[in-house]
N, C-alpha and C. Protein backbone atom coordinates (compact mmCIF):
# COMPACT_ATOMS: atom_id res chain seq x y z
N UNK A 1 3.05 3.78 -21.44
CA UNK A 1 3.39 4.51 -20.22
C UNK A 1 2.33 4.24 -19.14
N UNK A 2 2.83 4.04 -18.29
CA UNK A 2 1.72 3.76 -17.01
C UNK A 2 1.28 5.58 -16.38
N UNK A 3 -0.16 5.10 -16.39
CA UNK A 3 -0.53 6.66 -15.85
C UNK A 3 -0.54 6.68 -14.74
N UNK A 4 -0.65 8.07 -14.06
CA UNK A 4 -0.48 8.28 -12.56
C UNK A 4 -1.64 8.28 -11.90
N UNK A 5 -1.99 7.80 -10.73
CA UNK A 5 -2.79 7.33 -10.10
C UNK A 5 -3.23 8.85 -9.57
N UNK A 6 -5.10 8.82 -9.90
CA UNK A 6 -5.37 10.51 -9.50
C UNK A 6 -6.11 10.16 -7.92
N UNK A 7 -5.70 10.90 -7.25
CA UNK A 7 -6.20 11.31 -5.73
C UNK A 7 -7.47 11.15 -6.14
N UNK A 8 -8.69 10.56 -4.68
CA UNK A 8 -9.82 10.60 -5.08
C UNK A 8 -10.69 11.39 -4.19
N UNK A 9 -9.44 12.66 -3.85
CA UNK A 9 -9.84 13.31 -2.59
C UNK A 9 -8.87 14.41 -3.17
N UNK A 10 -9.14 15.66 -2.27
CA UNK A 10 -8.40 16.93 -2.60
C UNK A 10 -6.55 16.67 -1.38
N UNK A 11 -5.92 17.80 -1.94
CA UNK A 11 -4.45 17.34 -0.95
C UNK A 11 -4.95 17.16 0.41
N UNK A 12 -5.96 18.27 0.96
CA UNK A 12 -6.19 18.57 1.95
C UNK A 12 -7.03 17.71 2.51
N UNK A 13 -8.09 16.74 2.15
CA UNK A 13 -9.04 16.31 2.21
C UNK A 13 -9.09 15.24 3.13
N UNK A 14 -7.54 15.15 3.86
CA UNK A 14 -7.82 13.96 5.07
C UNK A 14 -7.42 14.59 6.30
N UNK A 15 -7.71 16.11 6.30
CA UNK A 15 -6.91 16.74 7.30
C UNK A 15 -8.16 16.63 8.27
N UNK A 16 -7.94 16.71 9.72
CA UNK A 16 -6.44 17.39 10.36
C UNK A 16 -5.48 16.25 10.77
N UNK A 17 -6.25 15.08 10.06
CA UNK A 17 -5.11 13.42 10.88
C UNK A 17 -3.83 13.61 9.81
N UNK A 18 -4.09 13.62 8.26
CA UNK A 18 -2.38 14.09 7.27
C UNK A 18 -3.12 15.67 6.68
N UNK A 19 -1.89 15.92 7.00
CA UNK A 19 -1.86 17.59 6.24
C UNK A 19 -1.83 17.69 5.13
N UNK A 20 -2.40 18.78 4.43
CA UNK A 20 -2.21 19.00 2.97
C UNK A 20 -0.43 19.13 2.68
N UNK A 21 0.14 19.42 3.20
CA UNK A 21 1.38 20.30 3.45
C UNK A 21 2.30 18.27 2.85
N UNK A 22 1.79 17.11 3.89
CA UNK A 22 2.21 15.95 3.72
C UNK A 22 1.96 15.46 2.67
N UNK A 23 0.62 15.52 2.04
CA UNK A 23 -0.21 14.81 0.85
C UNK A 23 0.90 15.73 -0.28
N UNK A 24 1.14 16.78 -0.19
CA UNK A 24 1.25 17.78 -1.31
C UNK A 24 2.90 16.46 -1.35
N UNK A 25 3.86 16.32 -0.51
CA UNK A 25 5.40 16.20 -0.93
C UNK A 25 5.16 14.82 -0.84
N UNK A 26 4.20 13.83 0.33
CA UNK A 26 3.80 12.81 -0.61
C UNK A 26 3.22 12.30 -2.06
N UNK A 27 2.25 12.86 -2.20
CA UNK A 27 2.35 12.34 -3.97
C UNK A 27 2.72 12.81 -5.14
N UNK A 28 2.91 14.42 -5.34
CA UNK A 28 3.53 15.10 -5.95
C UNK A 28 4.95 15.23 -6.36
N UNK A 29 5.86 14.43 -4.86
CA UNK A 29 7.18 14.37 -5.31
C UNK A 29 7.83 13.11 -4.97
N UNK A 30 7.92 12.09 -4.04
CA UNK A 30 7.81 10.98 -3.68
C UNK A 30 7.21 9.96 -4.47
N UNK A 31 5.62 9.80 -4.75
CA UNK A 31 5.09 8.99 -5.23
C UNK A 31 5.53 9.44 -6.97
N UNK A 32 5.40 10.49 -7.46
CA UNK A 32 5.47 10.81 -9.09
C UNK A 32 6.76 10.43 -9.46
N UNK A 33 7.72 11.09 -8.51
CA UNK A 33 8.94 10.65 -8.67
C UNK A 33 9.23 8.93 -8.96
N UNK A 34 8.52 7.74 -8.34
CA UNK A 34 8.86 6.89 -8.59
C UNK A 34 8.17 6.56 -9.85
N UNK A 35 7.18 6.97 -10.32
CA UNK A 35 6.14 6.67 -11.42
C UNK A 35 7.22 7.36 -12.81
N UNK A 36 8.14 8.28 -12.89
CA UNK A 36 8.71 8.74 -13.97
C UNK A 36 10.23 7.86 -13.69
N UNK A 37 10.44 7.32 -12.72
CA UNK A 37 11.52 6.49 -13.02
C UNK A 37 11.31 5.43 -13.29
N UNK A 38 9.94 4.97 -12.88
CA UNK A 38 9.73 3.41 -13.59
C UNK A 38 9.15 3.82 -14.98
N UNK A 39 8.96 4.69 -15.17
CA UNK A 39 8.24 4.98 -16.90
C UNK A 39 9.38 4.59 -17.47
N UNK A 40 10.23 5.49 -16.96
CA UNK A 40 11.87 6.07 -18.07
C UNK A 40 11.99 4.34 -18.27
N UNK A 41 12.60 3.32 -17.23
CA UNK A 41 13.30 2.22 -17.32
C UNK A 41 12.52 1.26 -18.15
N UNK A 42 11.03 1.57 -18.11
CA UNK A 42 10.35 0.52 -19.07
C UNK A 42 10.17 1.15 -20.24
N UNK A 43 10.63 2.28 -20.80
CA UNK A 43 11.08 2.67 -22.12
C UNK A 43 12.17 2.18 -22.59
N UNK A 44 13.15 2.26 -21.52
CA UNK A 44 14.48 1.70 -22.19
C UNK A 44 14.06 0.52 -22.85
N UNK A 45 13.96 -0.45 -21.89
CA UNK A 45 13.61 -1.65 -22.11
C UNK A 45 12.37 -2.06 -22.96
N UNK A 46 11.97 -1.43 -24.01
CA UNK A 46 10.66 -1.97 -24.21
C UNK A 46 9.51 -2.44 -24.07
N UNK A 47 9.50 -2.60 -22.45
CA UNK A 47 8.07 -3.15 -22.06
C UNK A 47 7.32 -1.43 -21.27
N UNK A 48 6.67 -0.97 -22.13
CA UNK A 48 5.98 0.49 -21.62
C UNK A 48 4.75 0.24 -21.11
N UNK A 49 3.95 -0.91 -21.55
CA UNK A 49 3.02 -1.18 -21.41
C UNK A 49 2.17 -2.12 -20.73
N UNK A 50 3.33 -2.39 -19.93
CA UNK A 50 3.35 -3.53 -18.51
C UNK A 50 2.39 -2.82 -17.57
N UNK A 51 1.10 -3.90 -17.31
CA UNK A 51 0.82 -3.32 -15.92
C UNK A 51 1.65 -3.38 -14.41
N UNK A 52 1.85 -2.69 -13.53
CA UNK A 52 2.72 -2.50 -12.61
C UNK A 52 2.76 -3.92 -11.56
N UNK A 53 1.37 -4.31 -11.34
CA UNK A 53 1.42 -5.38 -10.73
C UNK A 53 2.10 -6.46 -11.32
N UNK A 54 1.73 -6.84 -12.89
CA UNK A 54 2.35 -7.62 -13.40
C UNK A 54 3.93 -7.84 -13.42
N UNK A 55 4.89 -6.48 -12.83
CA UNK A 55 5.90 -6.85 -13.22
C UNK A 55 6.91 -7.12 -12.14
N UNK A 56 5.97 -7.65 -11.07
CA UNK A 56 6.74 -8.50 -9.94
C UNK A 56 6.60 -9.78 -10.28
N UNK A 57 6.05 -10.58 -10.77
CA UNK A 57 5.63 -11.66 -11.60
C UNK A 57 6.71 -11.91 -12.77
N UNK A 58 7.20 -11.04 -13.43
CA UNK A 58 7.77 -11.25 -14.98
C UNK A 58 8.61 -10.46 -14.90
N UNK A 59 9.41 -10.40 -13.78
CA UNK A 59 10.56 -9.67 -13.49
C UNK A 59 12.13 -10.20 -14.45
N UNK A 60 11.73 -11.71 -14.55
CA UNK A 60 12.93 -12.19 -15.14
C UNK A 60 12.90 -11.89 -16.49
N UNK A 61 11.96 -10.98 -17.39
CA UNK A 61 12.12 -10.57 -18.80
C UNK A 61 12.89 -9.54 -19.08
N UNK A 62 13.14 -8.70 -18.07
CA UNK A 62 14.61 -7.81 -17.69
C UNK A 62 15.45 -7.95 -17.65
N UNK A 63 16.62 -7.32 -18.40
CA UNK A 63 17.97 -7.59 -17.63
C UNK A 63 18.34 -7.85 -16.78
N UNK A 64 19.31 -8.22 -16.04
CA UNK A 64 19.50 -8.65 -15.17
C UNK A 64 19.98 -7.03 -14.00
N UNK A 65 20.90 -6.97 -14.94
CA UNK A 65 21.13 -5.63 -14.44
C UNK A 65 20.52 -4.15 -13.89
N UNK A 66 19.16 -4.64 -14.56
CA UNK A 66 17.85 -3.53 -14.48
C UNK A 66 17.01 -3.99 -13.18
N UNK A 67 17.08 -5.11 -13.04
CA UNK A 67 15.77 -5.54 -12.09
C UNK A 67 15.96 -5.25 -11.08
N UNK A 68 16.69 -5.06 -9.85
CA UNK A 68 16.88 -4.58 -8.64
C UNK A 68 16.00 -2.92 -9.02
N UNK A 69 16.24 -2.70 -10.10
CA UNK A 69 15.59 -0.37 -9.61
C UNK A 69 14.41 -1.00 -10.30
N UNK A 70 14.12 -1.63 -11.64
CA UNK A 70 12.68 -2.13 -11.79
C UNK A 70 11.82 -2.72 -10.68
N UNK A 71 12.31 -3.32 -10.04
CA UNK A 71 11.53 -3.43 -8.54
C UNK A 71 11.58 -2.42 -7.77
N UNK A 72 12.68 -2.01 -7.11
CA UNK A 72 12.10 -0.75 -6.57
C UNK A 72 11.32 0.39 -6.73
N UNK A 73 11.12 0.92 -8.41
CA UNK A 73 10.16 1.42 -8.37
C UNK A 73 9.02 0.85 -8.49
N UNK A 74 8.93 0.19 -9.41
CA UNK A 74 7.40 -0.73 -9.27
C UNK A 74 7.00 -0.90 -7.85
N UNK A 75 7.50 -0.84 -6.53
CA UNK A 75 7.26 -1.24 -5.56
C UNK A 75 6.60 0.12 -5.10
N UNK A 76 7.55 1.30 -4.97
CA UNK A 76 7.32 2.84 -5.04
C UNK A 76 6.01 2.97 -5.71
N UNK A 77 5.85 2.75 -6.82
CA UNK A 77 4.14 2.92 -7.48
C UNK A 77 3.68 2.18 -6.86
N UNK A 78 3.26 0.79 -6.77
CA UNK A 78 2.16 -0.08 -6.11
C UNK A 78 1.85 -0.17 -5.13
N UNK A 79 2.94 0.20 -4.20
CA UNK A 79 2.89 0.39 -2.76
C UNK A 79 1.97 1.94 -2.28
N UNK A 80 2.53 3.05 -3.17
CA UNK A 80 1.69 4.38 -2.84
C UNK A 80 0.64 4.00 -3.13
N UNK A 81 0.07 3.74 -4.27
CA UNK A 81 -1.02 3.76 -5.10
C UNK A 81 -1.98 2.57 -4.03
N UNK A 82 -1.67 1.70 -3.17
CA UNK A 82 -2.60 0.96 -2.55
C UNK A 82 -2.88 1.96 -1.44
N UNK A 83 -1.63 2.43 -0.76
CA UNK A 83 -1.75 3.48 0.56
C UNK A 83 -2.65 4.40 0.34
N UNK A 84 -2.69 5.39 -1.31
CA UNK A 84 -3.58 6.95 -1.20
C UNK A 84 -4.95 5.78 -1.25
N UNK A 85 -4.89 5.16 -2.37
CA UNK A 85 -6.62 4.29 -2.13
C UNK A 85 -7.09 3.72 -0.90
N UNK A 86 -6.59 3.80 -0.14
CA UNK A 86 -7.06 2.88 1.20
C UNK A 86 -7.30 3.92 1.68
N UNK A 87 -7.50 4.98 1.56
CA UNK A 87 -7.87 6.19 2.78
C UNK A 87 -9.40 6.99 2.05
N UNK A 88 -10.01 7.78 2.81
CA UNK A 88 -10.88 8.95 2.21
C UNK A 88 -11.43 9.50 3.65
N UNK A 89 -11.48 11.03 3.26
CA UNK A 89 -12.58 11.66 4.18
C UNK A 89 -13.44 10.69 4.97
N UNK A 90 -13.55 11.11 6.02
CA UNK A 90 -14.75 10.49 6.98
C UNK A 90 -15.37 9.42 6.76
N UNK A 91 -14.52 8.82 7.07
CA UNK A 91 -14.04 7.28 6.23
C UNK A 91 -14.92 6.91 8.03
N UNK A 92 -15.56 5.51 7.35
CA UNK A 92 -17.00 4.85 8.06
C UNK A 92 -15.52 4.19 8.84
N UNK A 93 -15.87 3.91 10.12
CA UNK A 93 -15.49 2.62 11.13
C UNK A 93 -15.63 1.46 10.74
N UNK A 94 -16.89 1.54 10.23
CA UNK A 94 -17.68 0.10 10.07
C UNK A 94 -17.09 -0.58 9.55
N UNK A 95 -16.65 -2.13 9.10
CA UNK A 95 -15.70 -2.85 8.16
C UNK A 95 -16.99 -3.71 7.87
N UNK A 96 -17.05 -3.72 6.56
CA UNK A 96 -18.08 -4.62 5.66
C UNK A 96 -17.78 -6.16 5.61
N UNK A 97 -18.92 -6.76 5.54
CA UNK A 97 -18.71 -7.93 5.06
C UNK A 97 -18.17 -7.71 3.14
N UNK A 98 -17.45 -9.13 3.09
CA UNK A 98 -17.43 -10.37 3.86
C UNK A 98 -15.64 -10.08 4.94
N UNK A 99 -15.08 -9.01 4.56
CA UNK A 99 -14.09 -8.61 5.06
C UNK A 99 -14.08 -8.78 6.96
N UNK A 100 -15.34 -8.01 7.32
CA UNK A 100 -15.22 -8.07 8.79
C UNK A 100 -15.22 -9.52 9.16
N UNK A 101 -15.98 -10.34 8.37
CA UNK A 101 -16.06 -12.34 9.00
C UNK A 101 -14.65 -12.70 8.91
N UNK A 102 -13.74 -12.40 7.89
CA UNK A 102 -12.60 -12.94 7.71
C UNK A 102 -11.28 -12.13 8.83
N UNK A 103 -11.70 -11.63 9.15
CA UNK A 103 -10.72 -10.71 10.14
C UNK A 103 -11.21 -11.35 11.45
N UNK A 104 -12.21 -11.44 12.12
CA UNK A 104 -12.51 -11.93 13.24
C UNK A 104 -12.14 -13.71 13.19
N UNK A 105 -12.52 -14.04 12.24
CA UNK A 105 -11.96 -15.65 11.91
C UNK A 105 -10.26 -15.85 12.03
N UNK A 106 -9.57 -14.56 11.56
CA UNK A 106 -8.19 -15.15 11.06
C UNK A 106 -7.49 -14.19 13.01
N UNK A 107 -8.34 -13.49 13.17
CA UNK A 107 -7.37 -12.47 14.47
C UNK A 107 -8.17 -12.33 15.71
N UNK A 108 -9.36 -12.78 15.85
CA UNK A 108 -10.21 -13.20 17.02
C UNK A 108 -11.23 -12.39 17.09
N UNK A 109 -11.29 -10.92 16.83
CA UNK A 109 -11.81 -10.15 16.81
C UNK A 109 -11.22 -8.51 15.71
N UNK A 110 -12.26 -7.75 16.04
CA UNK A 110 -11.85 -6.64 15.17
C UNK A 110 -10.56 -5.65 15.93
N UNK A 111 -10.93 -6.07 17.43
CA UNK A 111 -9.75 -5.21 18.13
C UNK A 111 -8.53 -5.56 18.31
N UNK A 112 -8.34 -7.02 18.38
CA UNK A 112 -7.37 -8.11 17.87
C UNK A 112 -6.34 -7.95 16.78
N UNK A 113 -7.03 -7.34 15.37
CA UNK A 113 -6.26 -7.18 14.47
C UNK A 113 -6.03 -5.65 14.19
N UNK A 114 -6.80 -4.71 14.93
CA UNK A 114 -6.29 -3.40 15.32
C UNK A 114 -5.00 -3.47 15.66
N UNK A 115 -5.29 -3.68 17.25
CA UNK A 115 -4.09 -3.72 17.66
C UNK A 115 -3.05 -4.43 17.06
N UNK A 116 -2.74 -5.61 16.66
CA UNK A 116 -1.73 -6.23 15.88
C UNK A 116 -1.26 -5.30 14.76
N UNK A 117 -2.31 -4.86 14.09
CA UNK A 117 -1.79 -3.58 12.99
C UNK A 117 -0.57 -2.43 13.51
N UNK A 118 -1.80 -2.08 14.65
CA UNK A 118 -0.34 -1.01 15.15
C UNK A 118 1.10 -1.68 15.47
N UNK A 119 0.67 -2.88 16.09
CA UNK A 119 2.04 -2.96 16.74
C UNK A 119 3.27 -3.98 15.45
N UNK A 120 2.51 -4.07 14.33
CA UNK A 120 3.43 -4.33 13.37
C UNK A 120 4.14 -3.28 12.70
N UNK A 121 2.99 -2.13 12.55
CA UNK A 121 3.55 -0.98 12.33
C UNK A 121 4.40 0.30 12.74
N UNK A 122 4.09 -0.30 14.61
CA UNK A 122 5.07 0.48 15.08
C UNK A 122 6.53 0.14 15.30
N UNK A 123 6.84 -1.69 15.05
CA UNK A 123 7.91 -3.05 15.56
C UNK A 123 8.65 -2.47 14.19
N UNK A 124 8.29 -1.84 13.00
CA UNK A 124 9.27 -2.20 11.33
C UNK A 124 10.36 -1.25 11.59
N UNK A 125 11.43 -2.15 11.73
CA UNK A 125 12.15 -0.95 11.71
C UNK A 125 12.98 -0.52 10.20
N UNK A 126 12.88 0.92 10.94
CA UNK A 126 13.56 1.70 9.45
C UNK A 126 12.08 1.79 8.60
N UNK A 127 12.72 2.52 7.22
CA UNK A 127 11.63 2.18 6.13
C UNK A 127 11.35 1.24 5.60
N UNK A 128 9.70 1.05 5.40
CA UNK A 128 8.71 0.67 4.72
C UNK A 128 6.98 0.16 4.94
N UNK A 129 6.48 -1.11 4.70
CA UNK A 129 5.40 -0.66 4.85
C UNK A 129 4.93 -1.69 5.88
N UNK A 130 3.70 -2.16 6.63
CA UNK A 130 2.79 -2.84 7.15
C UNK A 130 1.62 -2.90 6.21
N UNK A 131 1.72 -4.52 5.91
CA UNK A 131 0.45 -4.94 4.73
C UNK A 131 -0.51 -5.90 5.00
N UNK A 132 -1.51 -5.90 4.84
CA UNK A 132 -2.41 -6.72 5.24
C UNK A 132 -3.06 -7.32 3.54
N UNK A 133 -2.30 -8.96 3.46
CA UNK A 133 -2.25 -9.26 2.58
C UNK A 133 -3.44 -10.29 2.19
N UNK A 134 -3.71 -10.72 1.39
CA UNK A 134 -4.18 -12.45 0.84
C UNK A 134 -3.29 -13.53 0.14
N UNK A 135 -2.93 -14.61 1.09
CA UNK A 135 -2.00 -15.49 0.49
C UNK A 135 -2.19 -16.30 -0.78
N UNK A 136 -1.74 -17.20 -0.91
CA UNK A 136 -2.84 -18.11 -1.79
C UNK A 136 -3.24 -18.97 -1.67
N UNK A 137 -3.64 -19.00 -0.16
CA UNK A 137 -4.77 -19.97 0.18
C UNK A 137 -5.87 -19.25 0.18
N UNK A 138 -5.93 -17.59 0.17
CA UNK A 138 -7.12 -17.05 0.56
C UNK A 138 -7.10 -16.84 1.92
N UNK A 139 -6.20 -16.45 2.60
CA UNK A 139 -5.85 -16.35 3.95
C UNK A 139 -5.00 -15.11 4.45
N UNK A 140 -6.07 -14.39 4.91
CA UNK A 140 -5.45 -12.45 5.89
C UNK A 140 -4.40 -12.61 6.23
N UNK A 141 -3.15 -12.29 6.07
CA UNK A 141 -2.01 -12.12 7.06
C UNK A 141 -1.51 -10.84 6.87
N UNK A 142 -0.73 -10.65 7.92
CA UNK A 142 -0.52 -9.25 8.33
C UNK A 142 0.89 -9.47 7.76
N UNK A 143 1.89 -8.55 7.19
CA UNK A 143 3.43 -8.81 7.19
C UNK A 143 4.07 -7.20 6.91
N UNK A 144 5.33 -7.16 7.22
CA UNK A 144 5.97 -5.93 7.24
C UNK A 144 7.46 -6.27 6.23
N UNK A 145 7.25 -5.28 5.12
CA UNK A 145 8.43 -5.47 4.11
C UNK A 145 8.93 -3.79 4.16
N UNK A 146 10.36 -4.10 4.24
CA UNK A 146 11.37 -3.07 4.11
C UNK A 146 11.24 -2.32 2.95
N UNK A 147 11.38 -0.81 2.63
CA UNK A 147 11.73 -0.22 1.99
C UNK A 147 10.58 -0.05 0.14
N UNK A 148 11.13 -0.47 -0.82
CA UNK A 148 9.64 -0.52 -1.42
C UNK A 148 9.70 -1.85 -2.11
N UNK A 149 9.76 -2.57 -0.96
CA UNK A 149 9.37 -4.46 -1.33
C UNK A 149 8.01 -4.51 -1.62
N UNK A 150 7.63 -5.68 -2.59
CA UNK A 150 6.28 -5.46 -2.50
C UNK A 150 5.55 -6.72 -1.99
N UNK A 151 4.52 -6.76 -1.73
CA UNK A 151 3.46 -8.47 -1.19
C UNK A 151 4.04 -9.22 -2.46
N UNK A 152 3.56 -8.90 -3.57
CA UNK A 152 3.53 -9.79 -5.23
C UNK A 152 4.72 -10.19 -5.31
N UNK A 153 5.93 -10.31 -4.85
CA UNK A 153 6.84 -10.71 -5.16
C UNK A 153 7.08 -11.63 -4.40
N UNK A 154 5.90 -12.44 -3.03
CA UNK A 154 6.21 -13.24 -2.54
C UNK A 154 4.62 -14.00 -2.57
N UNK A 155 3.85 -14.03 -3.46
CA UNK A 155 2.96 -14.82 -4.10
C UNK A 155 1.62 -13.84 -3.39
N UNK A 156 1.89 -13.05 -2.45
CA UNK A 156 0.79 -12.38 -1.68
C UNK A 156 -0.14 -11.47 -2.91
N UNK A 157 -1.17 -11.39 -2.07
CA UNK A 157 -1.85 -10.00 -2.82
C UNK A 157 -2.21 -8.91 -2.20
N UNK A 158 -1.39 -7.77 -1.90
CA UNK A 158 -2.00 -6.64 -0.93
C UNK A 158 -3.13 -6.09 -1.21
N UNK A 159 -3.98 -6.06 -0.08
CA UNK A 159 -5.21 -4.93 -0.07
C UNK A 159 -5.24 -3.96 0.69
N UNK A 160 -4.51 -4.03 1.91
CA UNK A 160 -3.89 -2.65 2.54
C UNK A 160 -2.58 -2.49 3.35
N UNK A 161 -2.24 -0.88 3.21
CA UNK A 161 -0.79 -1.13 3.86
C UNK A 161 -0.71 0.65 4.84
N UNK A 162 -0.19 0.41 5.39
CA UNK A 162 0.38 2.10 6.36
C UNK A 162 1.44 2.20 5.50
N UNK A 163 2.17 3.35 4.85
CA UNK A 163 3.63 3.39 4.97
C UNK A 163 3.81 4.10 5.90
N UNK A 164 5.29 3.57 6.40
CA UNK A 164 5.66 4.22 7.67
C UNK A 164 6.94 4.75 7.08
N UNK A 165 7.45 4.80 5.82
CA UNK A 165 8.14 5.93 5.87
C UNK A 165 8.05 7.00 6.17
N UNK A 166 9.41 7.67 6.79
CA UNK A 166 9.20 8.74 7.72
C UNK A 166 8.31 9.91 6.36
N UNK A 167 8.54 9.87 5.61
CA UNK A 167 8.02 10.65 4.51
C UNK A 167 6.69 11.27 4.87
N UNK A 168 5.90 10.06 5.15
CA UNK A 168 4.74 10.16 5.58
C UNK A 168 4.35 10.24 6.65
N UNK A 169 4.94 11.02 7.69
CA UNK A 169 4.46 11.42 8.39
C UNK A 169 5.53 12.86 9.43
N UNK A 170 6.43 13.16 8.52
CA UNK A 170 7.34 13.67 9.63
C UNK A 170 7.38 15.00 9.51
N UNK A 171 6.59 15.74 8.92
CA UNK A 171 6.36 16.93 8.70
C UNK A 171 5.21 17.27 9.34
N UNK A 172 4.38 16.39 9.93
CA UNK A 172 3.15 16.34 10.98
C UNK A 172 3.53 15.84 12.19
N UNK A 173 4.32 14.68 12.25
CA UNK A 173 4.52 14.21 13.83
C UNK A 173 6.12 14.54 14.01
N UNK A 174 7.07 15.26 13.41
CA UNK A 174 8.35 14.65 12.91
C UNK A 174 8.38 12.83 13.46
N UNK A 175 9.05 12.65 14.53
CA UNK A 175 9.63 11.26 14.65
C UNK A 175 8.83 10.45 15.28
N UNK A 176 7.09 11.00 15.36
CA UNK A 176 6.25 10.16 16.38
C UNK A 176 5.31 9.43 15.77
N UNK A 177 6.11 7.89 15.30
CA UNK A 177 5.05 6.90 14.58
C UNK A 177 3.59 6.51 15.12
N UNK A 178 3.66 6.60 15.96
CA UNK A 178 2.63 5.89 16.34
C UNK A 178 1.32 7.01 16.72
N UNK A 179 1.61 8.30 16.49
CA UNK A 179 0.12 9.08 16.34
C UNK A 179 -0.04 9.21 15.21
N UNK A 180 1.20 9.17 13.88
CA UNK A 180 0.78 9.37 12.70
C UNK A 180 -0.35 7.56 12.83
N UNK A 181 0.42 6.62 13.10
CA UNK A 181 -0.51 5.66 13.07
C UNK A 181 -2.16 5.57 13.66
N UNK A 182 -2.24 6.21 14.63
CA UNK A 182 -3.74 6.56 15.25
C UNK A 182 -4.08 7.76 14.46
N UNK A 183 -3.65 8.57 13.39
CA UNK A 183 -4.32 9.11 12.72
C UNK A 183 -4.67 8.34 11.44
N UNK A 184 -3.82 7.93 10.97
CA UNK A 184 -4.19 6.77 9.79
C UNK A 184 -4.77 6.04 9.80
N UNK A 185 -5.35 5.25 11.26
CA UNK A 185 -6.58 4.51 11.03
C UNK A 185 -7.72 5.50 11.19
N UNK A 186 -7.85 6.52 11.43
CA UNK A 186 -9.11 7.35 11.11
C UNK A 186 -9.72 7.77 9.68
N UNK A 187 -9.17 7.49 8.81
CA UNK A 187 -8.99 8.11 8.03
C UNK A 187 -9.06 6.49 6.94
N UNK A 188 -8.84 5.16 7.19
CA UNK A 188 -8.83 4.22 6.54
C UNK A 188 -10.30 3.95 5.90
N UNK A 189 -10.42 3.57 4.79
CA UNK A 189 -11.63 3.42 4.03
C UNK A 189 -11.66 1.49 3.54
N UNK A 190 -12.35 1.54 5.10
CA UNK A 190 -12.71 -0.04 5.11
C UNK A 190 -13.52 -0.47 3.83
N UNK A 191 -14.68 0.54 3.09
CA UNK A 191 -15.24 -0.23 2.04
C UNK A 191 -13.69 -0.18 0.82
N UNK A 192 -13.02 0.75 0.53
CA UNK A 192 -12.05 0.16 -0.31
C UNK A 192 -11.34 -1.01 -0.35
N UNK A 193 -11.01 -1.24 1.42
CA UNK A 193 -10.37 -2.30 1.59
C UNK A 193 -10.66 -3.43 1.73
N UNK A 194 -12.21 -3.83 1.63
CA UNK A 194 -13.01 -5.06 1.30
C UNK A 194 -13.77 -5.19 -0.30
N UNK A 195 -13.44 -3.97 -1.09
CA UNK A 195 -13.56 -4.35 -2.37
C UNK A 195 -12.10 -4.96 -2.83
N UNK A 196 -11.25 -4.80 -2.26
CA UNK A 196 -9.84 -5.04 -2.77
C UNK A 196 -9.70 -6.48 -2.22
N UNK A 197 -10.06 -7.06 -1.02
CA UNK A 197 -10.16 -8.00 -0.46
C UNK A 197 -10.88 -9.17 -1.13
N UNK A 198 -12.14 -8.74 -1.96
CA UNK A 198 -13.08 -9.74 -2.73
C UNK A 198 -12.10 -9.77 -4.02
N UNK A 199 -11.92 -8.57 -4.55
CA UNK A 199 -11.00 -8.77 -6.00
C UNK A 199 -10.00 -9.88 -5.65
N UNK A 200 -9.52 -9.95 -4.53
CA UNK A 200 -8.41 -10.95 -4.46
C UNK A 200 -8.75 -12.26 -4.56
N UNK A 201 -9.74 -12.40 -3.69
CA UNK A 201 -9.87 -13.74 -3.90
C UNK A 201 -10.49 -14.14 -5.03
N UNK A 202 -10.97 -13.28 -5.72
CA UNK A 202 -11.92 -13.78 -7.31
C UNK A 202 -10.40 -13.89 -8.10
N UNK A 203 -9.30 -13.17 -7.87
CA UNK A 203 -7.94 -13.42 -8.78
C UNK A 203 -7.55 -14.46 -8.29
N UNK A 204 -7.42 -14.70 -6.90
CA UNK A 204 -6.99 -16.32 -6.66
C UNK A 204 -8.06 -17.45 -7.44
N UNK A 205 -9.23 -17.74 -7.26
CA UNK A 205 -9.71 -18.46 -7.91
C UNK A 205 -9.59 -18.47 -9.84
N UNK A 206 -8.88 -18.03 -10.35
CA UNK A 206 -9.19 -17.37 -11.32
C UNK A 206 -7.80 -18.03 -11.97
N UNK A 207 -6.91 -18.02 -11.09
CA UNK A 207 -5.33 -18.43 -11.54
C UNK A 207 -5.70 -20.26 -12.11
C-alpha cells in the first residue's frame, strides 16, 4: 500500500495566502481520496507495492482496461504530493544554487521565469497543473498538463507545480486565479525546489 504523504506544516500553517479551511478539503478529501483509489486498484491488480512515480513508466503491466483511472490517480497522488512539498511557512525568496544559475540560463533572469510562471498558470485552461520540469537533457521547462496528467508520462521529471484546480483555491478567491497565484508564490519553498531539482538530474545521469 502506498502511504499518505504527511503535511510538513500544520492545515493552517500557510495562512493568510491558503486557508486552513482550503488545506483541510485539499488534502483530507481531494488528495486522500485519490491515494485510496489508487490503493484499492493496485490491490486488485496485484501490484500494491509500486512506487507511484514508477507507475507512469510501467503502465503497460496493467490491463488495459485499468490504465486510463491507474493514471489518473497516480497523477492525483504525484501531482498533490509535489504541490503540498513545494510550499512551507515563511518560505525564503531566495532561490539557491545551483537552481537559481539554471533558471537565469534557461529564462534570462529570475523575473523572467516569474512572470512566465504566472502567465502559464493563469493561460491553462480548465483543470490542472503548471510544472516546472527537467527534461532529459537536463533542461528547465515550464509546461501545463490538463487535469491529473503527469510530467513522467512524457519522459519529464517534475520538481514544481501550482495546481490550479479550482479546488485549490476557490473557497479563498472563489474564481480569482491569479491572486490565489500571487499568494502561492509566497509561500513557495525554493530550497525544496532545488533539492528536487539536483535529485533530478543525479536520476538523469543515473539512467
Amino acid at each position: 500500500m502506498i502511504q499518505p504523504y504527511v503535511l510538513p506544516y500544520d492545515l493552517a500553517g500557510l495562512e493568510p495566502h491558503i486557508s486552513r479551511k482550503t488545506m483541510d478539503a485539499h488534502y483530507n478529501r481531494h488528495y486522500l481520496n485519490y491515494l485510496r483509489k489508487l490503493n484499492e486498484l493496485l490491490v486488485q491488480n496485484n501490484t500494491p507495492q509500486i512506487p507511484v512515480a514508477a507507475i507512469f513508466s510501467s503502465i503497460d503491466i496493467f490491463p488495459i482496461q485499468v490504465r486510463d483511472d491507474i493514471l489518473y490517480n497516480a497523477g492525483g497522488v504525484a501531482n498533490h504530493e509535489l504541490y503540498f512539498s513545494g510550499m512551507r511557512p515563511n518560505a525564503s525568496k531566495e532561490i539557491p544554487e545551483p537552481l537559481r544559475s539554471a533558471l537565469i540560463a534557461k529564462f534570462g533572469s529570475l523575473e523572467n521565469f516569474r512572470n512566465r510562471l504566472i502567465e502559464y498558470a493563469t493561460i491553462l485552461p480548465g483543470s490542472g497543473y503548471t510544472f516546472l520540469v527537467v527534461n532529459p537533457r537536463g533542461d528547465l521547462v515550464l509546461m501545463n498538463l490538463g487535469n491529473q496528467e503527469s510530467p513522467y508520462s512524457y519522459g519529464m521529471i517534475p520538481i514544481m507545480n501550482i495546481d490550479v484546480w479550482e479546488h485549490a483555491y476557490y473557497l479563498d478567491k472563489l474564481n480569482e486565479r491569479g491572486k490565489y497565484i500571487d499568494d502561492f508564490l509566497e509561500v513557495v519553498d525554493y530550497n525544496k525546489i532545488n533539492e528536487n531539482y539536483q535529485n533530478a538530474l543525479l536520476e538523469l545521469r543515473n539512467r
